[in-house]
C-alpha atoms as a PDB file:
ATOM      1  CA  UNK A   1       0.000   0.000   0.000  1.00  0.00           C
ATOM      2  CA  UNK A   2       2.846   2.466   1.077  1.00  0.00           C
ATOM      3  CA  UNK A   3       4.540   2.193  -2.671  1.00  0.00           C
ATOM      4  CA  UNK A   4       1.215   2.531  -4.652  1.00  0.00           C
ATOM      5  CA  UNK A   5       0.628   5.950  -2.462  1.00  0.00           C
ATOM      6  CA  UNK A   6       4.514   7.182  -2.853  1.00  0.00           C
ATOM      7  CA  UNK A   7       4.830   6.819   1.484  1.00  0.00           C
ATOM      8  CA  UNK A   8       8.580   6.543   0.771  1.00  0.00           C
ATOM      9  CA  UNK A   9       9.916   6.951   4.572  1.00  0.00           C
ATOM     10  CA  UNK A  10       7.468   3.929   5.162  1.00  0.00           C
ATOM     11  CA  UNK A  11       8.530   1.662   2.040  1.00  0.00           C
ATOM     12  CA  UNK A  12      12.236   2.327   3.396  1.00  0.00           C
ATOM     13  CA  UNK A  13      11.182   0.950   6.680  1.00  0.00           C
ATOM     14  CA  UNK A  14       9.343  -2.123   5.344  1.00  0.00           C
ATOM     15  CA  UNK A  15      12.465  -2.655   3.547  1.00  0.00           C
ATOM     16  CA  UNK A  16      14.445  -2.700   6.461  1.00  0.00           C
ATOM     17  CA  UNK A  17      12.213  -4.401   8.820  1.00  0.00           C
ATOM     18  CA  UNK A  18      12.418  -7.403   6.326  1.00  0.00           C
ATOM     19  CA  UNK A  19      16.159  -7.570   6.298  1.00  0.00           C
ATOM     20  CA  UNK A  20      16.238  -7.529   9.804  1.00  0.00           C
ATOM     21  CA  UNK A  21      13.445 -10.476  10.177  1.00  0.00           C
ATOM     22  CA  UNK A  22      15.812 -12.113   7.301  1.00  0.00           C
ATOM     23  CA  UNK A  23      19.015 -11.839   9.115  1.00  0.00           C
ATOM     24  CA  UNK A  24      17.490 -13.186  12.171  1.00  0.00           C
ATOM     25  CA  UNK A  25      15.939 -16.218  10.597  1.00  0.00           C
ATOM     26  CA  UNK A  26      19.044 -16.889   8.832  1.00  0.00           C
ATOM     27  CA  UNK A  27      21.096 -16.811  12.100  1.00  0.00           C
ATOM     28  CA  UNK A  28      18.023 -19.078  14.004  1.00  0.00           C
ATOM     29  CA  UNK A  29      18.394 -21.459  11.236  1.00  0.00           C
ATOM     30  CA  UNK A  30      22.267 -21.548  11.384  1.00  0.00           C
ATOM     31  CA  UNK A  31      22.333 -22.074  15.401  1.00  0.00           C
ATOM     32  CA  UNK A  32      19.497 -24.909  15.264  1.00  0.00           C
ATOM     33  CA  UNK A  33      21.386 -26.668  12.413  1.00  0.00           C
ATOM     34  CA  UNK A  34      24.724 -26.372  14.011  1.00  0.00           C
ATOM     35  CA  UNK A  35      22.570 -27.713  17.295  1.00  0.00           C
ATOM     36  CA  UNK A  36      21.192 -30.667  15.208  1.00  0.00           C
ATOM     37  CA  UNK A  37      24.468 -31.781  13.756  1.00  0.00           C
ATOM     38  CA  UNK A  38      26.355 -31.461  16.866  1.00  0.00           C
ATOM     39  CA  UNK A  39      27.561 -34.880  16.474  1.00  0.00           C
ATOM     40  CA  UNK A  40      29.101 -34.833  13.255  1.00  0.00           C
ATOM     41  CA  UNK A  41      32.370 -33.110  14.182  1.00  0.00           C
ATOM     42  CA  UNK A  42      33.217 -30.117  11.991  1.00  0.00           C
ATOM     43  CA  UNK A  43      32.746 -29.895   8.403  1.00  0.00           C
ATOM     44  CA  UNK A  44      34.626 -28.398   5.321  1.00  0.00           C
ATOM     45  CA  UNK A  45      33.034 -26.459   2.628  1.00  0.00           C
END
């Protein structure tokens, strides 16, 4: 709604409130995976 009415101080903070709630995830994701494969020892990539 904010981009079809030109509300650009609120499209900029959409866009950062969704890389913050992506960085997050990402970093949730990474400590439960390193949490699940605990036993494996490290890995190479």
């Amino acid at each position: 709604m904010a981009g079809q009415t030109y509300d650009v101080p609120e499209v900029y903070a959409m866009i950062v409130v969704l890389a913050v709630v992506g960085i997050a995830l990402a970093q949730c994701v990474a400590l439960l995976e390193r949490r699940i494969r605990r036993w494996h020892g490290p890995t190479e990539l």
